[in-house]
Protein backbone atom coordinates (compact mmCIF):
# COMPACT_ATOMS: atom_id res chain seq x y z
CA UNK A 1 -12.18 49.70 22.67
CA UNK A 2 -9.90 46.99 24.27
CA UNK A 3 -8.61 44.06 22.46
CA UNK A 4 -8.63 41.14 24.50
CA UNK A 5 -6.76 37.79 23.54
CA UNK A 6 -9.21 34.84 23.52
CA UNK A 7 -9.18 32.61 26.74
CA UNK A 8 -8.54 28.82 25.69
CA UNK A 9 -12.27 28.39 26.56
CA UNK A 10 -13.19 30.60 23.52
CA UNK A 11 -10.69 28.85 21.41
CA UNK A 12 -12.04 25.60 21.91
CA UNK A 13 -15.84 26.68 21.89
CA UNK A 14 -14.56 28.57 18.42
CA UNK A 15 -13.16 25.25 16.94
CA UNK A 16 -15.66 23.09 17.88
CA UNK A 17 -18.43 25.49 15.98
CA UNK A 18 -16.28 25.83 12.73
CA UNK A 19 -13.48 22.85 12.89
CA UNK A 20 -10.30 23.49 10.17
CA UNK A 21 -10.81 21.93 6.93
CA UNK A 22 -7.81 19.30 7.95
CA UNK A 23 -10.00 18.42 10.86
CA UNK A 24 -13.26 18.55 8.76
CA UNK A 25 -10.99 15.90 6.19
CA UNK A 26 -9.63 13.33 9.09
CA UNK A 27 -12.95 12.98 10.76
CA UNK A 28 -14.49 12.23 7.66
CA UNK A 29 -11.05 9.87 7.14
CA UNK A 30 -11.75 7.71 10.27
CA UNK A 31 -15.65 7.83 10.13
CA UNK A 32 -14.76 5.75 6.71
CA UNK A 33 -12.46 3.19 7.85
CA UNK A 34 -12.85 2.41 11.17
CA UNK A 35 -16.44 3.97 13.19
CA UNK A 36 -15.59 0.90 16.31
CA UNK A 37 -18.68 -1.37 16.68
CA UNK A 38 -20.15 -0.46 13.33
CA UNK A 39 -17.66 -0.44 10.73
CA UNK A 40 -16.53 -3.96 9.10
CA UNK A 41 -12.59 -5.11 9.93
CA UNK A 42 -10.59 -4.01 6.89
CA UNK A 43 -7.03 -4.40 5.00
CA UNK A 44 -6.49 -1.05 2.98
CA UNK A 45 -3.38 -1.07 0.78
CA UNK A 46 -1.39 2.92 1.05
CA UNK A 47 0.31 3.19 -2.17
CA UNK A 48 2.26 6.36 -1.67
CA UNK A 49 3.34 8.85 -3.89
CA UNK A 50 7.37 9.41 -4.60
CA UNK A 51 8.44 12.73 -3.10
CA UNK A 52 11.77 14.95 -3.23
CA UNK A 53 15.05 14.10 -5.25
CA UNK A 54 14.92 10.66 -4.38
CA UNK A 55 11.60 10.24 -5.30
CA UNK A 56 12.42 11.69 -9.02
CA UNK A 57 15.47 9.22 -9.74
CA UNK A 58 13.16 6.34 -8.52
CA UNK A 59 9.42 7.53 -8.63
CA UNK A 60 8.22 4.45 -6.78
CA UNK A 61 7.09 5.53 -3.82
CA UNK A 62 6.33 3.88 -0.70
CA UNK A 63 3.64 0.32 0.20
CA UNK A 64 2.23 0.06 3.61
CA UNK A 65 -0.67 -1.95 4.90
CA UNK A 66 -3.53 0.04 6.86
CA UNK A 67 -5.60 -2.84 9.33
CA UNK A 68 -8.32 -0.77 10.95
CA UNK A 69 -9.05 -3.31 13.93
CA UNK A 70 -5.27 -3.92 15.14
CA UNK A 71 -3.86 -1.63 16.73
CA UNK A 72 -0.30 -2.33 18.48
CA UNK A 73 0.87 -2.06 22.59
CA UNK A 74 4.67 -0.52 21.01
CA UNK A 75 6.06 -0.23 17.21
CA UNK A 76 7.17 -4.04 17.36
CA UNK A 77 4.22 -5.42 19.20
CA UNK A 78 0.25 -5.55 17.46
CA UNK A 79 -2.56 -6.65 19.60
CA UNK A 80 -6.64 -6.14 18.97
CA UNK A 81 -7.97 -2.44 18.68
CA UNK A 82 -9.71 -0.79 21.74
CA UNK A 83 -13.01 1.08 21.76
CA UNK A 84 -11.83 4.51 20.15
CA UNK A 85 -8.75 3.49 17.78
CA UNK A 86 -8.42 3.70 14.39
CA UNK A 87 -5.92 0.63 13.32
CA UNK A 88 -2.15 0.92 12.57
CA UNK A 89 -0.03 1.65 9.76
CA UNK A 90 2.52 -0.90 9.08
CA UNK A 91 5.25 -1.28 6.51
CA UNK A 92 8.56 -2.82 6.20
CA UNK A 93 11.87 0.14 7.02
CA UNK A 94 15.22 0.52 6.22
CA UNK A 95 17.64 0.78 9.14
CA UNK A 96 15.41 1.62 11.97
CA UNK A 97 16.97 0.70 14.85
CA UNK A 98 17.33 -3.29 13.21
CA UNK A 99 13.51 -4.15 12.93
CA UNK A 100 12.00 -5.01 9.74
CA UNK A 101 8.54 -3.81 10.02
CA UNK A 102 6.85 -1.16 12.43
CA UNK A 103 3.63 -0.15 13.00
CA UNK A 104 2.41 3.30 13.92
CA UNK A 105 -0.87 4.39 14.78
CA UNK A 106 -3.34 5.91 11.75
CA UNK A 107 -3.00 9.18 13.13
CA UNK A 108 -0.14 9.94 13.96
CA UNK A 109 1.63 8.10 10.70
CA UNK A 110 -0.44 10.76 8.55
CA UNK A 111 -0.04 13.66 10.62
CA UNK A 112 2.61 13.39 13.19
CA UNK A 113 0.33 13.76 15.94
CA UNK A 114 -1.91 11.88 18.29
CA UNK A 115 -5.56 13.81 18.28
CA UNK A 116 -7.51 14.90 14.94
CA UNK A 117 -7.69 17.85 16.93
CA UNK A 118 -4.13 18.83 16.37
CA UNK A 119 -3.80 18.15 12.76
CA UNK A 120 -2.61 21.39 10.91
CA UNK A 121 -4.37 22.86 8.26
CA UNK A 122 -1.52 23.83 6.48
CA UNK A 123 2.50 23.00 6.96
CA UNK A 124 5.63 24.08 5.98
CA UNK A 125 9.23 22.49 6.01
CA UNK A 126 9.68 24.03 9.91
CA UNK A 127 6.66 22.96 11.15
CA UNK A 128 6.30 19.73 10.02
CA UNK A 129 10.32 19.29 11.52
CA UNK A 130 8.59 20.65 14.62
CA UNK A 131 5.79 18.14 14.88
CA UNK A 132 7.45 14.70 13.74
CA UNK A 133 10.35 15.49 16.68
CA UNK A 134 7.58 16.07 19.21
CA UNK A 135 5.94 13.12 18.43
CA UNK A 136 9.37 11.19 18.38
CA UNK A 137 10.13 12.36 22.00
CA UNK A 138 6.79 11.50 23.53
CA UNK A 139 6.69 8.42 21.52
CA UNK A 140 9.61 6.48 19.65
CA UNK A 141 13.00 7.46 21.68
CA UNK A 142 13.19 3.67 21.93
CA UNK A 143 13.71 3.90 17.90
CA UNK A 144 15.22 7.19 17.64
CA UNK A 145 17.01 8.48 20.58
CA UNK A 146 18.53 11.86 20.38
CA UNK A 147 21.60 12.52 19.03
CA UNK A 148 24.53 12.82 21.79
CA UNK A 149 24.13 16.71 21.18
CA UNK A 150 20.52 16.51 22.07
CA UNK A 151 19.25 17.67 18.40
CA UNK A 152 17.05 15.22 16.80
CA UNK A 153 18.95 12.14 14.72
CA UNK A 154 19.53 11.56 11.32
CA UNK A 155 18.17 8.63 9.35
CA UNK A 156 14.79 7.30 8.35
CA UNK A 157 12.58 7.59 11.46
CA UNK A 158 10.96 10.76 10.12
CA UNK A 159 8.87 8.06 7.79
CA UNK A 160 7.16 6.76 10.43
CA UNK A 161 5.08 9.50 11.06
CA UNK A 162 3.63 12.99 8.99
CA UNK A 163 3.48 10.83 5.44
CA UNK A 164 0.77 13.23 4.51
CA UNK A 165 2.82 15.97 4.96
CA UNK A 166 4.64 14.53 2.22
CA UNK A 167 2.68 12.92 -0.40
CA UNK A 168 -0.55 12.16 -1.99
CA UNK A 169 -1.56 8.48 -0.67
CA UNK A 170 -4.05 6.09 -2.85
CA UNK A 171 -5.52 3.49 -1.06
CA UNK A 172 -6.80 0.46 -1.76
CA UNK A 173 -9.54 -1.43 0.77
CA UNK A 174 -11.35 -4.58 0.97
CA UNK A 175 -12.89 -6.23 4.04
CA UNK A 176 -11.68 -8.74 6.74
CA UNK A 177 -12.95 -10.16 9.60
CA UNK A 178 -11.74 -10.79 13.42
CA UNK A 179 -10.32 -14.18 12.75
CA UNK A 180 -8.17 -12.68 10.03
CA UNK A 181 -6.39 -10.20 12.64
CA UNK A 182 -6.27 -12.60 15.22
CA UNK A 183 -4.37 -15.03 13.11
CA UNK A 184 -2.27 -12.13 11.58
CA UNK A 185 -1.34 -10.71 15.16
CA UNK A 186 -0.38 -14.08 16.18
CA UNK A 187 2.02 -14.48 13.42
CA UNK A 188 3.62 -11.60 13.11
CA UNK A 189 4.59 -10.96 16.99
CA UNK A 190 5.63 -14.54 16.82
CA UNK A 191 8.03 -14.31 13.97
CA UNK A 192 11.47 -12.56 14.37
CA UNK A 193 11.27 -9.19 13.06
CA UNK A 194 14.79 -8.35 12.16
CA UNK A 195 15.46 -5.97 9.66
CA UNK A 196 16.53 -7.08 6.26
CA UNK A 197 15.83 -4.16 3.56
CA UNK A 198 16.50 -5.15 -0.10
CA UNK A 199 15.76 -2.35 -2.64
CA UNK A 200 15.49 -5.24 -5.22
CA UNK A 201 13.55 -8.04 -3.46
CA UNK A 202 12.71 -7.58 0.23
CA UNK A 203 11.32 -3.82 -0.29
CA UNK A 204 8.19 -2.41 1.17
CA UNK A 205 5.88 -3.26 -1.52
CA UNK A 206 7.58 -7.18 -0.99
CA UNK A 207 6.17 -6.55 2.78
CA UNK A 208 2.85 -5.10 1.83
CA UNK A 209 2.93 -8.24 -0.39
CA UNK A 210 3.29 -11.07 2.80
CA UNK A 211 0.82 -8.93 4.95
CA UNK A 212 -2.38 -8.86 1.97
CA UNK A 213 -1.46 -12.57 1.39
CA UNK A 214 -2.11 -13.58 5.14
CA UNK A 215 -5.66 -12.15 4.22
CA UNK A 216 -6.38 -12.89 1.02
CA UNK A 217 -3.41 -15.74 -0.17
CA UNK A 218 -2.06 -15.64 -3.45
CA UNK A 219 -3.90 -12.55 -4.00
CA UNK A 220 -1.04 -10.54 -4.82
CA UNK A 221 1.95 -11.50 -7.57
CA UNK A 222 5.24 -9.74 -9.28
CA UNK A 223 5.10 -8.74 -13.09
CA UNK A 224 7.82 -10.42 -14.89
CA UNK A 225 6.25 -8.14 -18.03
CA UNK A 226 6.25 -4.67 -17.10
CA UNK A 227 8.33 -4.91 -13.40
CA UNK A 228 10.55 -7.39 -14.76
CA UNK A 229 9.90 -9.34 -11.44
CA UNK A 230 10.32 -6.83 -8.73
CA UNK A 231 7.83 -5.78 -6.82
CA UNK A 232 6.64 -2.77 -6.57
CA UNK A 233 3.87 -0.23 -5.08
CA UNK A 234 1.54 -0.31 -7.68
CA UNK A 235 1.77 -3.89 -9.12
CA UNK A 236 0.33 -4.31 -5.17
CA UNK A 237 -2.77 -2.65 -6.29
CA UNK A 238 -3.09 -3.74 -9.62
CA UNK A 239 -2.76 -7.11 -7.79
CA UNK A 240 -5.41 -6.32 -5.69
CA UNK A 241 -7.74 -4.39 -7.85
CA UNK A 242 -7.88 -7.56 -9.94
CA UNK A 243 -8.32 -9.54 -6.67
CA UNK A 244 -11.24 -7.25 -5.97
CA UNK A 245 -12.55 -7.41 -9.12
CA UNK A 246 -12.43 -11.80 -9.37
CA UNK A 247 -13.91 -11.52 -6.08
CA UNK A 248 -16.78 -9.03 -4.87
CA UNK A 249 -17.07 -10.46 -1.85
CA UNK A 250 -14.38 -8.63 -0.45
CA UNK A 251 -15.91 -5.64 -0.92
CA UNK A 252 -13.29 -3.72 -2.94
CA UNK A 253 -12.84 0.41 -2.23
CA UNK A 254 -10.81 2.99 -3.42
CA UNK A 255 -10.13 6.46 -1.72
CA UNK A 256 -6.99 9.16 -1.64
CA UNK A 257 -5.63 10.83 1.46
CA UNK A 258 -4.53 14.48 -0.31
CA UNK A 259 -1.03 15.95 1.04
CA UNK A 260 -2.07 18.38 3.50
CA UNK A 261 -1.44 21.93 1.89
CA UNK A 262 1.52 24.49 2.47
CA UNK A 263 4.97 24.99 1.83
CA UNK A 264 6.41 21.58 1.26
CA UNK A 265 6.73 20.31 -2.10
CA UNK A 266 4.22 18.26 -3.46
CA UNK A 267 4.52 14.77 -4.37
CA UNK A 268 4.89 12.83 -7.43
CA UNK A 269 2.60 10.05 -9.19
CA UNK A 270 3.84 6.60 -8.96
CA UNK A 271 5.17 5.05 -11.94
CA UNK A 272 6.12 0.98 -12.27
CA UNK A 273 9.62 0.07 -13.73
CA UNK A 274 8.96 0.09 -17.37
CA UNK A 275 6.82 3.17 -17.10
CA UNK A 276 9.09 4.94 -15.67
CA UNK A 277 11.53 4.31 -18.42
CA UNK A 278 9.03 5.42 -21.13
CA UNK A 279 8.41 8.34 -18.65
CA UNK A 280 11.66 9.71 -18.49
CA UNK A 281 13.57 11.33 -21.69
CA UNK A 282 16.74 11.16 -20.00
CA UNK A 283 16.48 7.22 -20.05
CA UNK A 284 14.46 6.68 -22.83
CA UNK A 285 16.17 8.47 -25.59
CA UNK A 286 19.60 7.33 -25.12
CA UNK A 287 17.91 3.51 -24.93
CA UNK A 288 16.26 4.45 -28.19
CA UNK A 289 19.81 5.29 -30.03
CA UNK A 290 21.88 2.34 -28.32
CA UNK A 291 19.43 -0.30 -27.95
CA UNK A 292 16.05 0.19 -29.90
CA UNK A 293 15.00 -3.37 -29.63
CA UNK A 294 15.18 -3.05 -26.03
CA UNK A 295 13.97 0.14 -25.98
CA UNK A 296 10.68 -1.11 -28.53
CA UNK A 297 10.15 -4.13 -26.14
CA UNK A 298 9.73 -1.82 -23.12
CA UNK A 299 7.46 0.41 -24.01
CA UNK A 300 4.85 -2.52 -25.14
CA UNK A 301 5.66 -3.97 -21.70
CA UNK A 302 4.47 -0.68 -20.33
CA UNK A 303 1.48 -0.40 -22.86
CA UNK A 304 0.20 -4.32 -22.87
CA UNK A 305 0.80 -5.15 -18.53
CA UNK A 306 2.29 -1.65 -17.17
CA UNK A 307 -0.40 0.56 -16.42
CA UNK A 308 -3.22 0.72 -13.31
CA UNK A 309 -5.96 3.80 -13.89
CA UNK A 310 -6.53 4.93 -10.34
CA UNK A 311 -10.40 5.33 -10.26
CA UNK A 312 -11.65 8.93 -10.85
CA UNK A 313 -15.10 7.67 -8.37
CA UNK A 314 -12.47 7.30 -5.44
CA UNK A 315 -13.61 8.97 -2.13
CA UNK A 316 -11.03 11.76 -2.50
CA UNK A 317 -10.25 13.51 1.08
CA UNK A 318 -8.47 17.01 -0.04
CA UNK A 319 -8.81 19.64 2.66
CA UNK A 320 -11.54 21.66 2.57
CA UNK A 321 -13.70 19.16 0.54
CA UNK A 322 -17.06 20.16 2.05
CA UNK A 323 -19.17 17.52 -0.29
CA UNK A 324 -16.95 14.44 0.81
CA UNK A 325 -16.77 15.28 4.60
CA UNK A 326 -20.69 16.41 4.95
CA UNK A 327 -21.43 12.97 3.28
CA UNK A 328 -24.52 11.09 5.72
CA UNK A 329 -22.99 7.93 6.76
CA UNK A 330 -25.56 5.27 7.41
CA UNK A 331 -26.45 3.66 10.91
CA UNK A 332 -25.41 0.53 9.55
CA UNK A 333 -22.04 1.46 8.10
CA UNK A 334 -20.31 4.22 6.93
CA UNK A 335 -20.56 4.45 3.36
CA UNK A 336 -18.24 3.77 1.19
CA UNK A 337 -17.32 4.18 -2.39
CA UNK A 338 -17.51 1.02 -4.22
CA UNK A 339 -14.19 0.73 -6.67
CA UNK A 340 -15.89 0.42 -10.21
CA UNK A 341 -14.05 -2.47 -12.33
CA UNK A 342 -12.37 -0.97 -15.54
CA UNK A 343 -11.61 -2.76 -18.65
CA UNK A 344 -8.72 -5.45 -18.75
CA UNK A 345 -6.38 -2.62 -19.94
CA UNK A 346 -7.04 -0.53 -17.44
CA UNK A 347 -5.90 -2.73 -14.63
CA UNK A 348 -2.55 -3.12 -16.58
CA UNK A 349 -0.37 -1.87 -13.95
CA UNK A 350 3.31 -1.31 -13.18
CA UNK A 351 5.23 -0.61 -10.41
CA UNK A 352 8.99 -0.61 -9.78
CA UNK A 353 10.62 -1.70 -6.31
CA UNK A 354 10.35 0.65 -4.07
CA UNK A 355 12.24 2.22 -1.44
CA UNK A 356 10.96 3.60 1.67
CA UNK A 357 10.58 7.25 -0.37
């Protein structure tokens, strides 16, 4: 018998019969936050999980700002979504080329590529090195050129696109409506967007911070308590969560985009600044013998205002998840699962300043 490689025909017939799990996941993803014509305009808030060495010393982790009806004509440049896309990703950088905030497609910022088709099932540290320089060639040379040996650079562009390659992502939606974008679009191409990165008080949770406040003002403060007035990632959502929970109209939503499996080392949970004092042994202990006052006074910070209890009902996209992605979705709207409002302690949240890691 003679073993014949499948044509590209087969392939194709073959994937669209029994699509990868990933595939299976990001369809699901988009039918949730942005099916065009149906779907309401929404703000979702990525608060992103610390990864790598970094990521222990300061488990942070990253703030952007998913809008799933603007879309942008270049990184630097936003404009109204088309028929057919899914939104940008956009979040405030350190050192990229001198801008302060850039905005990548949905896609492509979680996956490092441009079709749901193409989204791996699985990744390791090769591959995903592989995909985020492809994507950089066909797409952001303007804000990553190669290097004058040809190779890719060095630096920071590599967190513009494949962040689920990296790290667990828990996001936090409520609705908004054309007029909203519009006036958002306006301001931020208008405004000078020169890059001015400040671990301590212009971070990317401070950016997430001015973007959710253009749609819902004042919604979201620091915690002199528990952050000891930086902002961080997860005092964003505990922001909003209350937000959500003061005012229903918006609509309030949780969900998690799960790192996509493989080789590369998984991510961390987020802690705030205080919690990740009590966290850590290595801080905490010496604290306790040199300063116990101190030491007593931040770990009731971290118990009274420190904590946020990330909702075990939240749409949970994991590859593979059969019951999530074979959910019916409505002709009206695709469904979505409500964010239930725990007790006051449980929206106790904190979240140190966080760099883009």
């Amino acid at each position: 018998m003679v073993s014949r490689t499948p044509t590209a025909k087969a392939r194709r017939s073959a994937l669209a019969r029994h699509p990868p799990p990933a595939l299976r996941v990001a369809t699901a993803l988009l039918c949730m936050f942005a099916a065009k014509g149906v779907a309401h305009a929404s703000a979702a808030l990525f608060m992103e999980e610390p990864y790598g060495a970094f990521g222990a010393m300061n488990p942070t982790g990253h703030a952007a700002v998913y809008l799933n009806h603007v879309c942008a004509d270049s990184p630097i440049v936003l404009r109204p979504c088309h028929d057919g896309e899914y939104g940008v990703v956009i979040s405030r950088y350190h050192k990229i080329d001198g801008y302060d905030w850039i905005a990548i497609p949905l896609i492509p910022y979680l996956y490092a590529v441009d079709s749901i088709n193409d989204i791996p099932a699985s990744v390791d540290r090769a591959e995903v090195a592989q995909l985020r320089n492809t994507y950089r060639r066909q797409h952001l040379l303007s804000l990553a050129p190669d290097a004058p040996n040809g190779d890719p650079p060095k630096g920071e562009w590599t967190q513009l696109v494949g962040a689920s390659f990296d790290r667990k992502i828990h996001g936090f939606q409520v609705d908004s409506t054309p007029e909203q974008d519009l006036h958002f679009i306006a301001l931020f191409n208008d405004r000078r967007n020169v890059g001015h990165f400040n671990l301590l008080f212009h971070n990317c949770a401070d950016f997430s911070r001015v973007v959710l406040d253009t749609y819902l003002p004042h919604a979201i403060h620091r915690n002199f308590i528990a952050d000891v007035g930086l902002m961080t990632p997860k005092q964003v959502a505990r922001s909003l969560v209350a937000y959500g929970k003061r005012n229903p109209s918006v609509n309030m939503s949780a969900f998690v985009i799960a790192q996509v499996k493989g080789s590369v080392p998984r991510s961390h949970p987020v802690d705030g600044v205080a919690e990740s004092l009590v966290k850590s042994k290595k801080y905490l202990l010496p604290m306790a013998v040199f300063a116990p006052e101190v030491t007593g006074g931040i770990v009731v910070a971290y118990l009274v205002d420190g904590r946020l209890k990330i909702p075990k009902s939240a749409a949970l996209f994991s590859v593979g998840d059969e019951e999530v992605t074979d959910a019916p979705v409505p002709a009206a709207e695709p469904a979505r699962e409500k964010l239930p409002v725990p007790s006051a302690p449980a929206l106790n949240s904190s979240v140190p300043a966080t760099p883009n890691r």
